[in-house]
Protein backbone atom coordinates (compact mmCIF):
# COMPACT_ATOMS: atom_id res chain seq x y z
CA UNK A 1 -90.93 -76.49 -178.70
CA UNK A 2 -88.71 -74.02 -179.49
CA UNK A 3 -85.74 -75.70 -176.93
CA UNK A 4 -84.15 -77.83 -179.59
CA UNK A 5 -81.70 -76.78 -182.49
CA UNK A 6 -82.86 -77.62 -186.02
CA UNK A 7 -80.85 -81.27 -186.09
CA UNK A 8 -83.46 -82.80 -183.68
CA UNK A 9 -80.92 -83.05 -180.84
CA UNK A 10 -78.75 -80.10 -179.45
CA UNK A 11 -80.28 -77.87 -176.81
CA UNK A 12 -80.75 -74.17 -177.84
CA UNK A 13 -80.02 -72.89 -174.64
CA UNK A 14 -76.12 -73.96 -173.90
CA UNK A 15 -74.36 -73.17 -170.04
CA UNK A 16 -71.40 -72.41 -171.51
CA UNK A 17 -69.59 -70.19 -174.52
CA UNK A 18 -68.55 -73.47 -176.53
CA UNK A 19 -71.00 -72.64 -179.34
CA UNK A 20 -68.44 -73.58 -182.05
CA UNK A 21 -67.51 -77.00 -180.95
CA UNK A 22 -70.75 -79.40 -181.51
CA UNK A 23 -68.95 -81.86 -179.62
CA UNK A 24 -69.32 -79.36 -176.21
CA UNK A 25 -72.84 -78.70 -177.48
CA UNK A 26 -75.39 -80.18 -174.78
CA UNK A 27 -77.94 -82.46 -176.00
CA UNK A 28 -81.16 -84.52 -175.49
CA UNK A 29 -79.29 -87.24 -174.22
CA UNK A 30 -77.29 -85.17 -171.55
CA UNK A 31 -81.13 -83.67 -170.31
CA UNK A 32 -82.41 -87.54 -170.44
CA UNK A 33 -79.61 -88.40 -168.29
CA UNK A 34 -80.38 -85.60 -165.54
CA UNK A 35 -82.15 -86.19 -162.15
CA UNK A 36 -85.59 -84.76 -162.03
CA UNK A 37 -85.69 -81.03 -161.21
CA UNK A 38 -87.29 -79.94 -158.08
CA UNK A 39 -88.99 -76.37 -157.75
CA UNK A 40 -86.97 -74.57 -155.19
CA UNK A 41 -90.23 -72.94 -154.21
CA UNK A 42 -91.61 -76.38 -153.30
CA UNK A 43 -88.74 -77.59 -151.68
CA UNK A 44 -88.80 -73.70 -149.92
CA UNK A 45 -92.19 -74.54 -148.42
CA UNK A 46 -91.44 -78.15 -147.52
CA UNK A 47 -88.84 -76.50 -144.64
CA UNK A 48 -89.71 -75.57 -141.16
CA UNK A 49 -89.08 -71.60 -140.28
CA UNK A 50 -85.73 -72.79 -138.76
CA UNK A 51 -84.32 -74.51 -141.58
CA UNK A 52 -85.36 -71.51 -143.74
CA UNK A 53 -83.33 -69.13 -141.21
CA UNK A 54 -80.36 -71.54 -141.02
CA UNK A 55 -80.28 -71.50 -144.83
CA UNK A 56 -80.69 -67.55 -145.29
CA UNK A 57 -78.04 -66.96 -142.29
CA UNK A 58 -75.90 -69.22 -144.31
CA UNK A 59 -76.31 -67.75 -147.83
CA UNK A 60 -76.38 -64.15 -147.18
CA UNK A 61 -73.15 -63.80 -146.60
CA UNK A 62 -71.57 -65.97 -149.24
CA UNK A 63 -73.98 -64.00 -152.20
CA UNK A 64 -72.78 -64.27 -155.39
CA UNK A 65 -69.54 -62.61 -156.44
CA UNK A 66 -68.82 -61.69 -152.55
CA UNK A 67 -66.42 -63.62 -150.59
CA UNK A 68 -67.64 -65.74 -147.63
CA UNK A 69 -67.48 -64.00 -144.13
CA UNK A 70 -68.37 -67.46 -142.45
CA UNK A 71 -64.54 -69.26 -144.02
């Protein structure tokens, strides 16, 4: 509870700023048509210690908001 507007069917939570056009509003439907999130700490364990290294090498230098060093 507490995820969906008052009309039954848009999202409260919205990933972008198009708050005053309903027809940009996400809804139920949009969820309901979404693959099945995974927990990233799940998928985290699932990796051997060398995947986990490849994938830090890989994303510490293309952090967020900092160009990549690797392109």
């Amino acid at each position: 509870m507490g995820y969906v507007r008052d009309d039954g069917k848009t999202m409260v939570a919205q990933p972008h700023l198009h708050l005053d056009d309903p027809k940009k509003m996400w809804t139920l439907d949009h969820l309901r048509r979404m693959a099945p999130l995974q927990s990233p700490n799940v998928l985290l364990n699932q990796w051997t210690p060398e995947e986990r290294e490849a994938f830090h090498a890989n994303y510490n230098p293309r952090r967020p908001g900092r160009p990549s060093r690797a392109s």
